[in-house]
Protein backbone atom coordinates (compact mmCIF):
# COMPACT_ATOMS: atom_id res chain seq x y z
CA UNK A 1 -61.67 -48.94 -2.25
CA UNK A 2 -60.96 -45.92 0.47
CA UNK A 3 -57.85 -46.09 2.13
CA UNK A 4 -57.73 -45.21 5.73
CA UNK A 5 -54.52 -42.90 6.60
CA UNK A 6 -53.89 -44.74 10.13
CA UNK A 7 -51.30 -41.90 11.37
CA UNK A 8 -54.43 -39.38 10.66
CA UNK A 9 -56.61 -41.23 13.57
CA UNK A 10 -53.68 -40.95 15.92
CA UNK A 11 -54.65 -38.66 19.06
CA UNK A 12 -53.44 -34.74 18.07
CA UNK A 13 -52.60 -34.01 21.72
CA UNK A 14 -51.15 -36.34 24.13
CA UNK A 15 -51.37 -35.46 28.33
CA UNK A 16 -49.26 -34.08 30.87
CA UNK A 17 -49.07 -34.62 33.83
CA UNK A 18 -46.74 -33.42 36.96
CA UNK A 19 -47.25 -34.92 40.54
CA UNK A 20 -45.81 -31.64 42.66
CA UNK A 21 -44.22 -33.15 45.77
CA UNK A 22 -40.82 -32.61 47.03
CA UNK A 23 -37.96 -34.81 47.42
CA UNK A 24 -38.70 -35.56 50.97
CA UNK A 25 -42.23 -36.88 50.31
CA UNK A 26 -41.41 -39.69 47.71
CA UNK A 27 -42.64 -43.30 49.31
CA UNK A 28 -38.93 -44.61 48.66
CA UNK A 29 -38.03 -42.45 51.51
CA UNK A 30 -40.64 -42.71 54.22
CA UNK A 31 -38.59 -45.44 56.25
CA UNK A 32 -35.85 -42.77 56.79
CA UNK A 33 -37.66 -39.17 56.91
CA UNK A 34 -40.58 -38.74 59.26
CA UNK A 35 -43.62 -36.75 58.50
CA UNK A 36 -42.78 -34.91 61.58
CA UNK A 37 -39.52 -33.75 59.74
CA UNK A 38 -40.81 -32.19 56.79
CA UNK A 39 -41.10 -29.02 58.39
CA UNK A 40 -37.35 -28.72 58.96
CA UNK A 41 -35.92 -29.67 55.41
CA UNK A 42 -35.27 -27.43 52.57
CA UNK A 43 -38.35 -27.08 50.87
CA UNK A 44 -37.39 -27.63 46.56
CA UNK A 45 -40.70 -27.96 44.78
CA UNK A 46 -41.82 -24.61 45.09
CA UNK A 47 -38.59 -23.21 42.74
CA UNK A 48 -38.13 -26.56 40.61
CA UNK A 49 -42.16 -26.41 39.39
CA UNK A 50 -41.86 -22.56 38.42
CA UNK A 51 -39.49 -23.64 36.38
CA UNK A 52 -41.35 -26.47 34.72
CA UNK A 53 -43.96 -23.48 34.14
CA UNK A 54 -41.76 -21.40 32.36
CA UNK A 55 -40.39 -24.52 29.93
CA UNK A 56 -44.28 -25.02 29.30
CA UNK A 57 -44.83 -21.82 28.74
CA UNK A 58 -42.28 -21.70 26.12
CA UNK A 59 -43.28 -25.09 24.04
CA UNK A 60 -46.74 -23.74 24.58
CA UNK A 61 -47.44 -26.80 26.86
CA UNK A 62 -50.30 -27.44 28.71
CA UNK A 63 -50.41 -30.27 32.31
CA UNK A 64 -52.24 -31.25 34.96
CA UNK A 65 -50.47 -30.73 38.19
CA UNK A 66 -51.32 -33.36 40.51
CA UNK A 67 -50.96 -31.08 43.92
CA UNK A 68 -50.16 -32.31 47.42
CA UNK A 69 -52.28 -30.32 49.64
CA UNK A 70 -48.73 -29.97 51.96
CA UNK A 71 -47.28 -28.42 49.14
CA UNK A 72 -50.61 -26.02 48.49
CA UNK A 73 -50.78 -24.91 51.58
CA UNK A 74 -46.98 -24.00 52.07
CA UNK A 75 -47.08 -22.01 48.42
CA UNK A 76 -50.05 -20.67 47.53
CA UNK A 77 -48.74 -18.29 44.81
CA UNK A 78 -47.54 -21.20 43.03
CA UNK A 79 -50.87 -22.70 43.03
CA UNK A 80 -52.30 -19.31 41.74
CA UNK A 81 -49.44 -19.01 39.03
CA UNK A 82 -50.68 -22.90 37.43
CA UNK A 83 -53.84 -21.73 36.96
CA UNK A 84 -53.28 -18.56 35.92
CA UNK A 85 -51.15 -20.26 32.85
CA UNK A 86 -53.96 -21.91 32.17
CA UNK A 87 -53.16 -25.59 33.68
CA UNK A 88 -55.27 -27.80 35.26
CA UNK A 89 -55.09 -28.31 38.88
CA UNK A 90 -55.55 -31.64 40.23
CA UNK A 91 -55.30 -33.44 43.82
CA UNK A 92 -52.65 -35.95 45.05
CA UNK A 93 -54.00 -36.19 48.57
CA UNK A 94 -52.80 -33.91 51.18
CA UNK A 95 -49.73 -35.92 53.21
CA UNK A 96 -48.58 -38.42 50.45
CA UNK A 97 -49.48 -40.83 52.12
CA UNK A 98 -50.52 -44.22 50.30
CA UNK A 99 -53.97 -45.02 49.92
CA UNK A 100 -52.64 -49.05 50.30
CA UNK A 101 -52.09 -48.01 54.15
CA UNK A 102 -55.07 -45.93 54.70
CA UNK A 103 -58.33 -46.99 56.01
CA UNK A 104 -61.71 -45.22 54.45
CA UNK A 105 -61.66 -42.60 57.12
CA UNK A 106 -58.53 -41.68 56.68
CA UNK A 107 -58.46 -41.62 53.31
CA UNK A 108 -61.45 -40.06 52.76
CA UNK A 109 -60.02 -37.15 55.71
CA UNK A 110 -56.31 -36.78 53.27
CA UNK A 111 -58.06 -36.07 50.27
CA UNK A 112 -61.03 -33.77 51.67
CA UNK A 113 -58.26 -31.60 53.42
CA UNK A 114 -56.36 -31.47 50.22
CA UNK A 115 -59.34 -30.64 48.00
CA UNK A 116 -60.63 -28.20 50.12
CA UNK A 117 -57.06 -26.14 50.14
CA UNK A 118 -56.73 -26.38 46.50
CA UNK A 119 -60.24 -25.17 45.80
CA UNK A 120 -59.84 -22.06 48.87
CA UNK A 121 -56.35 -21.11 46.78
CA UNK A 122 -57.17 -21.53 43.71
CA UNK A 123 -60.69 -20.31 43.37
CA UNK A 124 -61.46 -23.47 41.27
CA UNK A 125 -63.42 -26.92 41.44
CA UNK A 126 -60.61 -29.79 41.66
CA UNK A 127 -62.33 -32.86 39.79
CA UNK A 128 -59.03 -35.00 39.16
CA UNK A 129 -57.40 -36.93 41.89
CA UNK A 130 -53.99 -39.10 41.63
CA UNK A 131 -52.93 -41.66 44.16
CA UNK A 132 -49.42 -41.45 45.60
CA UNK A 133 -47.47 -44.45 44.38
CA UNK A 134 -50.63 -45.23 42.37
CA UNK A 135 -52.09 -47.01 45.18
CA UNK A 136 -55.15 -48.38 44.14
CA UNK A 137 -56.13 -51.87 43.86
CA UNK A 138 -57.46 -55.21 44.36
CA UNK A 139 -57.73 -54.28 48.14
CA UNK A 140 -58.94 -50.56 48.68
CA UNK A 141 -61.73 -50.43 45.59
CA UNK A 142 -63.85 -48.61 48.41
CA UNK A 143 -61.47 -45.64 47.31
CA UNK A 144 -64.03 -44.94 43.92
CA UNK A 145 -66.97 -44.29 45.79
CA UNK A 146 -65.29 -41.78 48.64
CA UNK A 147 -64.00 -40.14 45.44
CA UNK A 148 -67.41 -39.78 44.25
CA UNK A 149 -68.58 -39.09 47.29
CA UNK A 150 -66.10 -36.22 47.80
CA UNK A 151 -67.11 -34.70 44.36
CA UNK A 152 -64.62 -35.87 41.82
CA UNK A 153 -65.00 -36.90 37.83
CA UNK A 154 -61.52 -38.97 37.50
CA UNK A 155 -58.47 -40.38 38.70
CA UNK A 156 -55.49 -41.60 37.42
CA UNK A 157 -54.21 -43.97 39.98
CA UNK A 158 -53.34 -46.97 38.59
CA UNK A 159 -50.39 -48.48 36.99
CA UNK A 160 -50.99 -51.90 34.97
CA UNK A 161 -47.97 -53.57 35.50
CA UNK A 162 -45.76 -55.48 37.99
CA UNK A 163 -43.92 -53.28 40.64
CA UNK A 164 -42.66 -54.10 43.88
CA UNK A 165 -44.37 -51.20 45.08
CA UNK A 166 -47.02 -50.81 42.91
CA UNK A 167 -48.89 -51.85 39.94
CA UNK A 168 -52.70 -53.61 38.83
CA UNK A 169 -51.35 -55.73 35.86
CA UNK A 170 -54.69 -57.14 35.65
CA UNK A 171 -56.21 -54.17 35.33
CA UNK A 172 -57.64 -52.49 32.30
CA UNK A 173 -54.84 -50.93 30.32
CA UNK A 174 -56.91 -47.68 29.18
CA UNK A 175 -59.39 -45.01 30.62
CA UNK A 176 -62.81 -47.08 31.64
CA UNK A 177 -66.26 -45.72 33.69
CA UNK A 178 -65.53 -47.22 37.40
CA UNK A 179 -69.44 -48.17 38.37
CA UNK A 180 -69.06 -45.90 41.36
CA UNK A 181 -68.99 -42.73 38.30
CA UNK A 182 -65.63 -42.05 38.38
CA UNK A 183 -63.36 -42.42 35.16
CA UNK A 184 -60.49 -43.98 35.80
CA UNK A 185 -57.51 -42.51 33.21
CA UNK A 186 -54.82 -45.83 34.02
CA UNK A 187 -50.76 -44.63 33.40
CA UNK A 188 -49.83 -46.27 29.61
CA UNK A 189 -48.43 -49.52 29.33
CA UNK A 190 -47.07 -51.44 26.14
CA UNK A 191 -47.91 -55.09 25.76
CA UNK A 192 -45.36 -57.73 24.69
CA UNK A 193 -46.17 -61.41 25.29
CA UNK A 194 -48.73 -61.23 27.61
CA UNK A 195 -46.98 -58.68 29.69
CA UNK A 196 -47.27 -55.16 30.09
CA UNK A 197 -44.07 -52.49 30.27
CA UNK A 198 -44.25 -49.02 31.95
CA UNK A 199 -43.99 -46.02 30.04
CA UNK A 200 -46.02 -43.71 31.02
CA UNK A 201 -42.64 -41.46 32.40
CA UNK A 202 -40.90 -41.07 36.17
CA UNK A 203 -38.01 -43.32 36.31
CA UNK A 204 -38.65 -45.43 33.21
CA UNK A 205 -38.30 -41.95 31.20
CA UNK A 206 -35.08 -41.12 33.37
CA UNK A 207 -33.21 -44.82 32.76
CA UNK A 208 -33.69 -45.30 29.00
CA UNK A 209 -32.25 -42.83 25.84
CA UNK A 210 -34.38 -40.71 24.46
CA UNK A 211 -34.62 -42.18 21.30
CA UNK A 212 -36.11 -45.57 23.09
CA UNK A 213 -38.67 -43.86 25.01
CA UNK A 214 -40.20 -41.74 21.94
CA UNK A 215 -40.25 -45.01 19.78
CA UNK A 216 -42.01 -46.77 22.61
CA UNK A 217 -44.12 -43.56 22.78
CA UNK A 218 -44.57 -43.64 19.07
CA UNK A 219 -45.47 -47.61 18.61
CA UNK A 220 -47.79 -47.12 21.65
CA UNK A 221 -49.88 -44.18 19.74
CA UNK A 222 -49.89 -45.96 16.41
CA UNK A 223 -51.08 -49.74 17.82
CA UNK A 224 -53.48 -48.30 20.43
CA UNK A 225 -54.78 -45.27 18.73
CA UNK A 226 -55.09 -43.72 22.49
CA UNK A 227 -53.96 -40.61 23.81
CA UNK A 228 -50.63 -40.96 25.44
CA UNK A 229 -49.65 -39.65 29.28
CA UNK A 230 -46.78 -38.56 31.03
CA UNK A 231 -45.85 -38.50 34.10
CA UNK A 232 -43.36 -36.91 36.11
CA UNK A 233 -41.57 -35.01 39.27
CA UNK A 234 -40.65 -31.30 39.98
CA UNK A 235 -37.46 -33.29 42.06
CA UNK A 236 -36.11 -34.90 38.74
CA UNK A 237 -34.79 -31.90 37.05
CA UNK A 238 -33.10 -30.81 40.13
CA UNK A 239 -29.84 -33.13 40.57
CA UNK A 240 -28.38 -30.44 42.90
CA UNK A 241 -31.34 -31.56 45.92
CA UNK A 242 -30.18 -32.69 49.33
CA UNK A 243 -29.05 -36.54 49.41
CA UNK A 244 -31.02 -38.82 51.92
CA UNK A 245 -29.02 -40.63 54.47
CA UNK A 246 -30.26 -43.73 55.10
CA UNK A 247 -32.10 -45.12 52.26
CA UNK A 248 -31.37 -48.43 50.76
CA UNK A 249 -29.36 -48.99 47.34
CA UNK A 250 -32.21 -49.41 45.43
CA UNK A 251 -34.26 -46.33 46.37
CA UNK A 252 -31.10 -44.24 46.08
CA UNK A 253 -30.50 -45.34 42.65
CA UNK A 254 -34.46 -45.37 41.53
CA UNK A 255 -34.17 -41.78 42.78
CA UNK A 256 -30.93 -39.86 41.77
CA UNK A 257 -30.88 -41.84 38.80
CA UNK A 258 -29.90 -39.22 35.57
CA UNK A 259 -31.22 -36.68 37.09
CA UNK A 260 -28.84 -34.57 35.72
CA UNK A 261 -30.25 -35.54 32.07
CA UNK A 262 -33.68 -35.53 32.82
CA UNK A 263 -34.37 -31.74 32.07
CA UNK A 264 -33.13 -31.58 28.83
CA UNK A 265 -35.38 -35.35 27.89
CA UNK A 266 -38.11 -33.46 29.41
CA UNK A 267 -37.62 -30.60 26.54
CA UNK A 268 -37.01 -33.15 23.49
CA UNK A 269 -40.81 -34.44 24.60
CA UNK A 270 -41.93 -30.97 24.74
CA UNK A 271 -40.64 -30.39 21.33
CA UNK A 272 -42.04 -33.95 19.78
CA UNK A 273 -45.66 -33.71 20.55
CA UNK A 274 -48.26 -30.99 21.59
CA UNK A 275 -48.98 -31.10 24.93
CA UNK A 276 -52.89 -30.76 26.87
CA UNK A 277 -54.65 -31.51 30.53
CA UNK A 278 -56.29 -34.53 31.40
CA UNK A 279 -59.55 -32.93 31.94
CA UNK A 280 -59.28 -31.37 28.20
CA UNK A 281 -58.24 -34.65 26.37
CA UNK A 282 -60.07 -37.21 28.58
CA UNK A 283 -63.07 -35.26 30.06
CA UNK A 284 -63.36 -32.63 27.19
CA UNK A 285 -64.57 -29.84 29.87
């Protein structure tokens, strides 16, 4: 009788991804900073995702960098420097604005604009798109076929579990064809008596030790035999960014939470698996 080595069928390279916004844009803050403020606030993400390109560069990491079109447009060497590294660049609407609250039109106008400045500074198709908040569900499915419509392969906006601000825990649980030809790529869950458990990265990642997340990471690989992603924010390795005024207790501490730790958790992960785009691992383009 052949034995089958399970750890040998185990995905070789796992998927990053970075959702390049600044502090100022998270949805946890849009009841105290205006859109029409943005302008005036001290623009982060530009310096805190250079340096996430130099720590990939040195673990010889590779992402997908989930691009506000705000943020493209403001720092269009920065776009140029992702994909001159090699990473994939991806869309996450132009104005972070939640695809929940949107109606088709303006949806479909958000993530135009955004592809359209991503393509003009990059000089490349953008096929990946990721909702803000990972706002798709049960009452926007319409989203898929703008998406097609607009010209992209896959998204990865949905999270299958229970949030109070997001979350599809009825959804399916891994990457599936979405009849309107998109592949949708969901953010990993781990399922425990009927329920499922983020940990796909952001402020999961931030709250637990290390050594939890990586064995969560680890049991997730070995049980599902899928490639794992990750998920996270230029703003979370920079714990010296401007506090918001304003914001409830909850956002505050979802936000600022271990931010100060977060860097160096970042590099242990770099260090613990190898590291490839969405569009390589899922797509294989």
């Amino acid at each position: 009788m052949s034995v089958v080595n399970k750890a040998s069928q185990l995905p070789e390279k796992q998927v990053l991804t970075v959702d390049v916004e600044d502090y100022f844009h998270v949805s946890a803050f849009e009841k105290v900073i205006n859109k029409s403020d943005w302008q005036s606030l001290e623009m982060r993400v530009e310096r805190n995702t250079y340096r996430l390109l130099e720590l990939f560069e040195q673990k010889q990491a590779k992402c997908t960098f989930f691009t506000l079109g705000w943020v493209a447009e403001r720092c269009p060497n920065l776009i140029k420097a992702i994909v001159e590294q090699g990473h994939e660049l991806a869309s996450h609407g132009f104005a972070h604005q939640r695809a929940t609250i949107m109606t088709p039109d303006e949806f479909r106008a958000d993530v135009s604009k955004s592809k359209q400045i991503l393509e003009d500074t990059s000089g490349q198709g953008i096929i990946g798109y990721r909702a803000p908040s990972f706002s798709f569900n049960d009452s926007n499915i319409w989203v898929y076929e703008i998406l097609a419509e607009l010209g992209f392969d896959y998204s990865s906006s949905t999270y299958p579990i229970e949030h109070d601000l997001y979350g599809v825990p009825d959804w399916p649980r891994f990457k599936y064809q979405r009849p309107e030809g998109i592949l949708e790529i969901p953010v990993p869950t781990v399922r425990k008596n009927d329920r499922n458990t983020g940990i796909g990265g952001g402020g999961y990642f931030r709250l637990y030790p290390y050594f939890l997340s990586k064995r969560r990471i680890d049991n997730y690989l070995s049980t599902e035999q899928q490639p794992y992603s990750f998920y996270f924010h230029p703003w979370e390795i920079d714990p010296e960014q401007p506090r918001v005024a304003g914001a409830s207790v909850k956002s505050r501490l979802r936000h600022y939470l271990n931010l100060s730790r977060m860097e160096a958790k970042v590099v242990r992960l770099l260090e613990d698996y190898q590291w490839d785009t969405m569009k390589s691992v899922y797509l294989d383009k």
